[in-house]
C-alpha atoms as a PDB file:
ATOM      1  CA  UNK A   1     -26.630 -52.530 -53.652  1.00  0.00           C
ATOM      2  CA  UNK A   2     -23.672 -54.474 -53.918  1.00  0.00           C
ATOM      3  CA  UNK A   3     -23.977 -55.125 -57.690  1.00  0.00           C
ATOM      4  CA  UNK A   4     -24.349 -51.349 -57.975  1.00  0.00           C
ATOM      5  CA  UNK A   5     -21.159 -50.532 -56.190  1.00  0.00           C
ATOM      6  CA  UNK A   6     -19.544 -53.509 -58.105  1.00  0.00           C
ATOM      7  CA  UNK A   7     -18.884 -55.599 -55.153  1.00  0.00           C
ATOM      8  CA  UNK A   8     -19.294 -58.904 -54.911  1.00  0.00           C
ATOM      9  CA  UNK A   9     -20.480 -61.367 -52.082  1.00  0.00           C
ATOM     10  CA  UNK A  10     -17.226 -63.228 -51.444  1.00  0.00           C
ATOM     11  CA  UNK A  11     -14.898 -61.297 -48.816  1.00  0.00           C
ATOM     12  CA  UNK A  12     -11.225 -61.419 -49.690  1.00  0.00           C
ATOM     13  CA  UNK A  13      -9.147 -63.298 -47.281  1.00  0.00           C
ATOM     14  CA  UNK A  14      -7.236 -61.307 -44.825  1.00  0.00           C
ATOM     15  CA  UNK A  15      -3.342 -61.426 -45.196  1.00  0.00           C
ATOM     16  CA  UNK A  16      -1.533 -63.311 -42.680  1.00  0.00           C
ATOM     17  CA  UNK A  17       1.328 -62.739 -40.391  1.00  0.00           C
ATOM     18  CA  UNK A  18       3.937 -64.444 -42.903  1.00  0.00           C
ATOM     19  CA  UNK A  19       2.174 -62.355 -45.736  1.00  0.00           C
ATOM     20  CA  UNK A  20       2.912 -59.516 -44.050  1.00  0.00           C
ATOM     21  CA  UNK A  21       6.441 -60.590 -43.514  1.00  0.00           C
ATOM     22  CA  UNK A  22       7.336 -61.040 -46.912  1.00  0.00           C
ATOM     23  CA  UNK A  23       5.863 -57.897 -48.155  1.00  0.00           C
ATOM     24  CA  UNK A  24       7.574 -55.876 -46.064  1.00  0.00           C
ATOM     25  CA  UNK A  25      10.824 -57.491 -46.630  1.00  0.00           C
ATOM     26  CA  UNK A  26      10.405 -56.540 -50.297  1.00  0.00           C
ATOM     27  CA  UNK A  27      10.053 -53.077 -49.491  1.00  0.00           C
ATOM     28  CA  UNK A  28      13.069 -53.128 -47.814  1.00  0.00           C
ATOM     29  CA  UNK A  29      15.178 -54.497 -50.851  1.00  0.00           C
ATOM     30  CA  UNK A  30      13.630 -52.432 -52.739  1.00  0.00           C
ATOM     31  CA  UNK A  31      14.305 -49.054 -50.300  1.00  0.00           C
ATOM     32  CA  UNK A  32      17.718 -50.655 -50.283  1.00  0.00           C
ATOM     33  CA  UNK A  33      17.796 -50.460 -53.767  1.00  0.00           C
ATOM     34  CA  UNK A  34      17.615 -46.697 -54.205  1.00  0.00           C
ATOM     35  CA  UNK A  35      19.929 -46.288 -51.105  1.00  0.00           C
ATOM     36  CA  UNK A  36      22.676 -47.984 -53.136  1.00  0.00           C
ATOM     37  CA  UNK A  37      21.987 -45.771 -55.864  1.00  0.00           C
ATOM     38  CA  UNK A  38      21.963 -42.439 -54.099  1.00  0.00           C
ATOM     39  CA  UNK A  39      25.285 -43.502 -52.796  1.00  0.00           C
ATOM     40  CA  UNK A  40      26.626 -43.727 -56.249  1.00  0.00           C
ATOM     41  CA  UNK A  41      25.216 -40.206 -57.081  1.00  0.00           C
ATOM     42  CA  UNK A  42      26.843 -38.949 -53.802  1.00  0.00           C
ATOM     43  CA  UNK A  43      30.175 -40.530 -55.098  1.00  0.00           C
ATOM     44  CA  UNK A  44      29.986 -39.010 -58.451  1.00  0.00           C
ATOM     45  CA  UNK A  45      29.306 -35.438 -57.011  1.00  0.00           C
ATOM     46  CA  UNK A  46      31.922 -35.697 -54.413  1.00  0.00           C
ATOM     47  CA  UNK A  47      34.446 -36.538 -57.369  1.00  0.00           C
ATOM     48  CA  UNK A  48      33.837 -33.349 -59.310  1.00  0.00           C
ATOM     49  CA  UNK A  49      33.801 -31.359 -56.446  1.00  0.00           C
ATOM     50  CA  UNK A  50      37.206 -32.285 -55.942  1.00  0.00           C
ATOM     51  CA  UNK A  51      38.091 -31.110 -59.395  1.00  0.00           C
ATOM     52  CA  UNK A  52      36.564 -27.913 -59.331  1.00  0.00           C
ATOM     53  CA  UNK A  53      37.013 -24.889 -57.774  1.00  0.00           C
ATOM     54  CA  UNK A  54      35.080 -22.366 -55.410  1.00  0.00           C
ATOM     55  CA  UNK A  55      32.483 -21.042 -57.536  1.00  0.00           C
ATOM     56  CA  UNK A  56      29.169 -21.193 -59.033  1.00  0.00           C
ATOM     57  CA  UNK A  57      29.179 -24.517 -60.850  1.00  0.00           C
ATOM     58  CA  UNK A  58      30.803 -25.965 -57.635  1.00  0.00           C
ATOM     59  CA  UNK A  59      27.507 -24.831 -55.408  1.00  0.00           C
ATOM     60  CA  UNK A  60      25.491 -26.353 -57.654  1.00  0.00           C
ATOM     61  CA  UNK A  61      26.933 -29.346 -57.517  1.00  0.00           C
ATOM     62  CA  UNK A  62      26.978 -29.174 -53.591  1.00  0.00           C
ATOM     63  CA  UNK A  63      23.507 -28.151 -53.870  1.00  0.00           C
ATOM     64  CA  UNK A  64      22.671 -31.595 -55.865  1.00  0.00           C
ATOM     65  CA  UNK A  65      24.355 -33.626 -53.606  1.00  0.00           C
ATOM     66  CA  UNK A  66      23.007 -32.381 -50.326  1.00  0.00           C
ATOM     67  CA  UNK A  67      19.593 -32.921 -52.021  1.00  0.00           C
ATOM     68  CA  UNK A  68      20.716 -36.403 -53.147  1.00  0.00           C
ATOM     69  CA  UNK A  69      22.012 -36.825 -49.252  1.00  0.00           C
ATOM     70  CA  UNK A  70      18.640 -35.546 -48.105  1.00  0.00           C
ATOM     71  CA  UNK A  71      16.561 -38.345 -50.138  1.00  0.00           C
ATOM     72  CA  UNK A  72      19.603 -41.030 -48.696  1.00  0.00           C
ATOM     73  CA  UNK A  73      18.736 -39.797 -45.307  1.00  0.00           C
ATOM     74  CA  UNK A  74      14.883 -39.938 -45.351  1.00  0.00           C
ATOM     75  CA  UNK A  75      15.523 -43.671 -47.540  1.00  0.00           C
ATOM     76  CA  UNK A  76      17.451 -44.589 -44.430  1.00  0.00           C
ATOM     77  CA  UNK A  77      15.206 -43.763 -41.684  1.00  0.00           C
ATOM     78  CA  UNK A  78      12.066 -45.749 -43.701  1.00  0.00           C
ATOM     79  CA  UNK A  79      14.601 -48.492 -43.953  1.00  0.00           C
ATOM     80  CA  UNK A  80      14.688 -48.814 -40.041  1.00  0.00           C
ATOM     81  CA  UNK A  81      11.717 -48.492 -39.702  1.00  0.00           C
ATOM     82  CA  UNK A  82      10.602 -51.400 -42.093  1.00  0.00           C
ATOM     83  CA  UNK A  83      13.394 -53.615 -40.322  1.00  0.00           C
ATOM     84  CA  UNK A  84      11.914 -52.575 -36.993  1.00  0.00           C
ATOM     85  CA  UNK A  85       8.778 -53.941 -38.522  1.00  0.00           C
ATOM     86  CA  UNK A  86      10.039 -56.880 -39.770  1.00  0.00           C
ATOM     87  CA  UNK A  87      11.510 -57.781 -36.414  1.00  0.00           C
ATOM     88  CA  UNK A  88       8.498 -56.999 -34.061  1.00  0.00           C
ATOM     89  CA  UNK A  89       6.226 -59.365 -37.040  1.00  0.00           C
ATOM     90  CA  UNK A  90       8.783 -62.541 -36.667  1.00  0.00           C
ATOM     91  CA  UNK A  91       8.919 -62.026 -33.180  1.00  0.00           C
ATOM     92  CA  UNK A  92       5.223 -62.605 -33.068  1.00  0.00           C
ATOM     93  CA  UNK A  93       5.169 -65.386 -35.376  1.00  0.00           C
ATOM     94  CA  UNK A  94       7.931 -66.835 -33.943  1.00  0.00           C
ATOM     95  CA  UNK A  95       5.209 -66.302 -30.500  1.00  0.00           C
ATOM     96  CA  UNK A  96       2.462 -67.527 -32.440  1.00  0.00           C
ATOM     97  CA  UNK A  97       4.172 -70.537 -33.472  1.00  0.00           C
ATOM     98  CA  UNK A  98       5.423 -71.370 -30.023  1.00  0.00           C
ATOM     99  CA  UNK A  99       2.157 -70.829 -28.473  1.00  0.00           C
ATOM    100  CA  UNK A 100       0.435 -73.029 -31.064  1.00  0.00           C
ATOM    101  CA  UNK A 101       3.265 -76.019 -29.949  1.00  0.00           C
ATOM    102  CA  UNK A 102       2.335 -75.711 -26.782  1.00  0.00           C
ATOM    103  CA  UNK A 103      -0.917 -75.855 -27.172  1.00  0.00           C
ATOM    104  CA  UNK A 104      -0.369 -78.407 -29.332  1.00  0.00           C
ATOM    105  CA  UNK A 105       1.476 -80.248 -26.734  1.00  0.00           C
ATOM    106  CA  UNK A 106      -1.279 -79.415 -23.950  1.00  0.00           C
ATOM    107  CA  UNK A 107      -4.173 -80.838 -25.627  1.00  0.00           C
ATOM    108  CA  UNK A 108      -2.167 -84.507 -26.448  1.00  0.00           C
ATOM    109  CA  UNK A 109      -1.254 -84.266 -22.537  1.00  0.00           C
ATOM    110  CA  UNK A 110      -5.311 -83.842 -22.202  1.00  0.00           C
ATOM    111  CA  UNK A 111      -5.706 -87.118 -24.629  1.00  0.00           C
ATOM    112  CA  UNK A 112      -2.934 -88.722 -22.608  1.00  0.00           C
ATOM    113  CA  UNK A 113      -4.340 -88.039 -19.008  1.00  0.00           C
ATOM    114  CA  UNK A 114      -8.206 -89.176 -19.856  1.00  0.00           C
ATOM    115  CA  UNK A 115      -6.566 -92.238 -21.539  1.00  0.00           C
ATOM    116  CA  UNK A 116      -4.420 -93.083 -18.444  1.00  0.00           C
ATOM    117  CA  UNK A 117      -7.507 -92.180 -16.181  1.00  0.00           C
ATOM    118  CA  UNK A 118      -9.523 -94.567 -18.537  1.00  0.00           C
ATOM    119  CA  UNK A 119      -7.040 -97.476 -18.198  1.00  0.00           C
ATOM    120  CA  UNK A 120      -6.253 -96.805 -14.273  1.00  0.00           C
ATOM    121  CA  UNK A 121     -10.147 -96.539 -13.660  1.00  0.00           C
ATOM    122  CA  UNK A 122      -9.978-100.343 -15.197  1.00  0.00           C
ATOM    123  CA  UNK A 123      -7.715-101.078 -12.321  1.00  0.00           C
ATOM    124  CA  UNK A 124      -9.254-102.297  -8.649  1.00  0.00           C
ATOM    125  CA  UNK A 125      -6.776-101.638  -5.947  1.00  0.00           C
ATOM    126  CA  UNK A 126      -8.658-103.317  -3.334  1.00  0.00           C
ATOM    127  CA  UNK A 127      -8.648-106.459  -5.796  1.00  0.00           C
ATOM    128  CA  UNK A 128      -4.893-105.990  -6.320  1.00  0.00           C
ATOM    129  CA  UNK A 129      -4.071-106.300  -2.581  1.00  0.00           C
ATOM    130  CA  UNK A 130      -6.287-109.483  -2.262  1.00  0.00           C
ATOM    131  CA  UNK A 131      -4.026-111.274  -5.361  1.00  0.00           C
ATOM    132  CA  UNK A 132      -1.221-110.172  -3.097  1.00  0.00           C
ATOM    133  CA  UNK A 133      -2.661-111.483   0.043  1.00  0.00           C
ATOM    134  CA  UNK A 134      -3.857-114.849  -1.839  1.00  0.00           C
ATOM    135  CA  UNK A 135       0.003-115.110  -3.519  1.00  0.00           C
ATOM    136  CA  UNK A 136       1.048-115.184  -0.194  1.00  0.00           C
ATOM    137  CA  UNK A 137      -1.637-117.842   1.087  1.00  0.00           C
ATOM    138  CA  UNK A 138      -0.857-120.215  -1.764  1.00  0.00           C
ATOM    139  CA  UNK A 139       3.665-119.906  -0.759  1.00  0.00           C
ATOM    140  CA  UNK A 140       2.755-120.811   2.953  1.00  0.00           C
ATOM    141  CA  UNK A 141       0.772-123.927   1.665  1.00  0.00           C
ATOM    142  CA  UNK A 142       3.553-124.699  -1.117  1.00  0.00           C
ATOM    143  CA  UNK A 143       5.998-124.649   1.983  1.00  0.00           C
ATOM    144  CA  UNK A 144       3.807-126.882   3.875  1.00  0.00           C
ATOM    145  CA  UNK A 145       3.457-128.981   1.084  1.00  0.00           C
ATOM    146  CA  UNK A 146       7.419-129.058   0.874  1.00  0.00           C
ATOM    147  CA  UNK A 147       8.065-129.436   4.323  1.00  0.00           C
ATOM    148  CA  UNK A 148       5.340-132.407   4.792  1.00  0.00           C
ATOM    149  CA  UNK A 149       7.050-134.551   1.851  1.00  0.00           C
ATOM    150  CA  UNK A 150      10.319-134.448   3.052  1.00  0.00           C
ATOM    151  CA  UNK A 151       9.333-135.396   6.508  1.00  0.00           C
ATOM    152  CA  UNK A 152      11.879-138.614   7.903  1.00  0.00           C
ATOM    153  CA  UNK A 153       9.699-140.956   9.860  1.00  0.00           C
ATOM    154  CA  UNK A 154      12.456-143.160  11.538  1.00  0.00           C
ATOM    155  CA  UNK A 155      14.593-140.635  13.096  1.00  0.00           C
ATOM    156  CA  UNK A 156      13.185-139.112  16.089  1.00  0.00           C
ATOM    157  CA  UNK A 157      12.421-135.284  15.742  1.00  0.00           C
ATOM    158  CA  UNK A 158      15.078-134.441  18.814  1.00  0.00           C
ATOM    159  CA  UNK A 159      18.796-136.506  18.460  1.00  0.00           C
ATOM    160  CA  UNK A 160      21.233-136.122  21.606  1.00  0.00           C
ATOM    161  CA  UNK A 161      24.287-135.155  19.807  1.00  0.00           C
ATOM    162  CA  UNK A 162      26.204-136.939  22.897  1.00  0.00           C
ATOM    163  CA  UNK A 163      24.164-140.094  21.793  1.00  0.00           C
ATOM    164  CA  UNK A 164      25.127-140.125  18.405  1.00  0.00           C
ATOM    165  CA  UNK A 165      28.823-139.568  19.279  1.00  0.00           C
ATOM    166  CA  UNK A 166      28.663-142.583  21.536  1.00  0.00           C
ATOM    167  CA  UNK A 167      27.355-144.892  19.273  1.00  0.00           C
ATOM    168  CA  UNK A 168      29.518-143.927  16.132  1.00  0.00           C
ATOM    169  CA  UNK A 169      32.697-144.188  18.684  1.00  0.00           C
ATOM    170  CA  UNK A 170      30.855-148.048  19.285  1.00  0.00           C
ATOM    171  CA  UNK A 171      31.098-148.620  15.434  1.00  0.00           C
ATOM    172  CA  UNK A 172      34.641-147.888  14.921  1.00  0.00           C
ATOM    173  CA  UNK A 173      35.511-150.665  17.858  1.00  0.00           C
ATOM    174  CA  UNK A 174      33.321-153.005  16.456  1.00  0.00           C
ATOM    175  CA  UNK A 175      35.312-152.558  12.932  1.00  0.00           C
ATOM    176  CA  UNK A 176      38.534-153.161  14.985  1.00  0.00           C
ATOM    177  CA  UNK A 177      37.528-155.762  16.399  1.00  0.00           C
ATOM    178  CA  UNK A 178      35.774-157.638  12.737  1.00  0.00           C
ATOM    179  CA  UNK A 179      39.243-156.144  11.270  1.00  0.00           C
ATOM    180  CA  UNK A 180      41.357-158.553  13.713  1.00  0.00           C
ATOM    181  CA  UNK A 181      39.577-161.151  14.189  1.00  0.00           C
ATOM    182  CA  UNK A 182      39.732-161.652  10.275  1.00  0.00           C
ATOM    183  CA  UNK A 183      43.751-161.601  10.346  1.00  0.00           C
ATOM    184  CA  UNK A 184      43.605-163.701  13.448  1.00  0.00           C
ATOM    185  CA  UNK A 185      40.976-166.504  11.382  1.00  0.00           C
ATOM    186  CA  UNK A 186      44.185-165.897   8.708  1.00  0.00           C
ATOM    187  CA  UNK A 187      47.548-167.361  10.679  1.00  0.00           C
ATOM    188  CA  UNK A 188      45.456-169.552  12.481  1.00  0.00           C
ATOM    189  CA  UNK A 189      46.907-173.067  12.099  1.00  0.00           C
ATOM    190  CA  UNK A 190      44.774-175.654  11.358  1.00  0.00           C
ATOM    191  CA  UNK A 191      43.651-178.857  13.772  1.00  0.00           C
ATOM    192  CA  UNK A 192      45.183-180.982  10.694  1.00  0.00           C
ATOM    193  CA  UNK A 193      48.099-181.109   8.590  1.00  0.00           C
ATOM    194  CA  UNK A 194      48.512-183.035   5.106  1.00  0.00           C
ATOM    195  CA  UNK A 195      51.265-185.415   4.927  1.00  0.00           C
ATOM    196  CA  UNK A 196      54.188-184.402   2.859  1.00  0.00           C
ATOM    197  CA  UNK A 197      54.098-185.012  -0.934  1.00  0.00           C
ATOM    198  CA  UNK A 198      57.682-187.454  -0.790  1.00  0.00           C
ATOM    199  CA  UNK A 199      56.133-189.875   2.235  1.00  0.00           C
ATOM    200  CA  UNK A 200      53.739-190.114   0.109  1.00  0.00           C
ATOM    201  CA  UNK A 201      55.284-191.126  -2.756  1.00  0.00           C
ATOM    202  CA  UNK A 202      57.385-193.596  -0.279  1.00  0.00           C
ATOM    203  CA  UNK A 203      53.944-195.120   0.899  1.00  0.00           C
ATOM    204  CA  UNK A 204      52.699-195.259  -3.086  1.00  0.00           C
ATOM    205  CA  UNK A 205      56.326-197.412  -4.146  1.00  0.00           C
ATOM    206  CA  UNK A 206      56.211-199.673  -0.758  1.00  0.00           C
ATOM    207  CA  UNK A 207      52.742-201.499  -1.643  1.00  0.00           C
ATOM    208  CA  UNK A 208      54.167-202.985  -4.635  1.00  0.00           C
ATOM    209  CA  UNK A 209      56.654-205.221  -2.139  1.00  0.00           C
ATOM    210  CA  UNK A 210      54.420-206.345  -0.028  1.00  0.00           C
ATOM    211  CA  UNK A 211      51.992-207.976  -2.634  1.00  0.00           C
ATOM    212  CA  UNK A 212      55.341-209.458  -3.981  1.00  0.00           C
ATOM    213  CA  UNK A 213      55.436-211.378  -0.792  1.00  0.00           C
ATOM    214  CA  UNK A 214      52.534-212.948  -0.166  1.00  0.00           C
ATOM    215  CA  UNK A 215      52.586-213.951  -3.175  1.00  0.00           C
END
């Protein structure tokens, strides 16, 4: 049947949206077109009414142009019609186009929130708060650790600060007292004193005489 008719199998595809679009805008430049030149006509008929007088040829003339304003009119009114067109159809593309972002946008959210529900299932709270409690664990017994090393053995763990006072005051009087008996040890005179240098150069000159004489 369809080879009778002279069909054939294959459906054409329907126009889209944007065809539609663009075909109409045509229409409009071309509607536009023949608006442009009725206004010419109009122009030229208005000028040679001016010239002529009341009369037969001048009704004719007005008679051409109101029939020439009559097409301008009815060119006019398909004209808004076509932009009306034209509007509503980007309007709806410009719809369509929004709605296909945000759909767009709504299914990568979907890949997004099973990929973060993939990673956080991954994740054991429970196991998180035990680290936590172990971190803390493992800081006490650093501290110990610290604490234990630099433990002093040889003072006592409780020092009278009156105590330590006293026996710092006893220092400084025992460093008094080293301090002058050291200048004291310093003019001390000694038990014995060396006999001058010119008695005993005397003594040194006198020996010589007396060996004289016994001999």
């Amino acid at each position: 049947m369809n080879r009778i008719f002279g069909t054939s199998g294959s459906k054409k595809p329907k126009p889209t949206l944007q065809d539609a679009i663009v075909s109409t805008d045509s229409r409009v430049q071309s509607i536009e077109v023949k608006i442009k030149k009725l206004d010419t006509e109009l122009g030229r008929y208005k000028e040679q009414m001016s010239k002529l007088r009341n009369g037969p040829g001048k009704s004719a003339i007005e008679q051409r142009a109101l029939r020439t304003l009559k097409q301008k009119k009815m060119y006019e009114a398909q004209l808004a019609q076509l932009q009306q067109q034209t509007f509503n159809m980007e309007s709806a593309a410009l719809a369509t186009e929004n709605l296909r972002n945000t759909m767009a946008t709504v299914d990568a959210m979907k890949v997004a929130n099973k990929e973060m529900k993939k990673q956080y299932g991954k994740i054991d709270i429970d196991k998180i708060e035990n680290m936590h409690y172990d971190m803390e664990d493992l800081l006490e017994q650093a501290n110990e650790i610290q604490e234990s090393l630099g433990r002093s053995y040889a003072v006592p763990d409780e020092i009278d600060e009156a105590d330590l006072q006293a026996e710092l005051d006893a220092l400084e009087l025992e460093e008094e007292d080293e301090g002058a008996s050291y200048l004291a040890d310093l003019n001390k005179v000694p038990d014995y004193v060396d006999e001058e240098p010119v008695e005993a150069e005397n003594k040194g000159h006198a020996q010589p005489e007396a060996v004289k004489n016994t001999a």
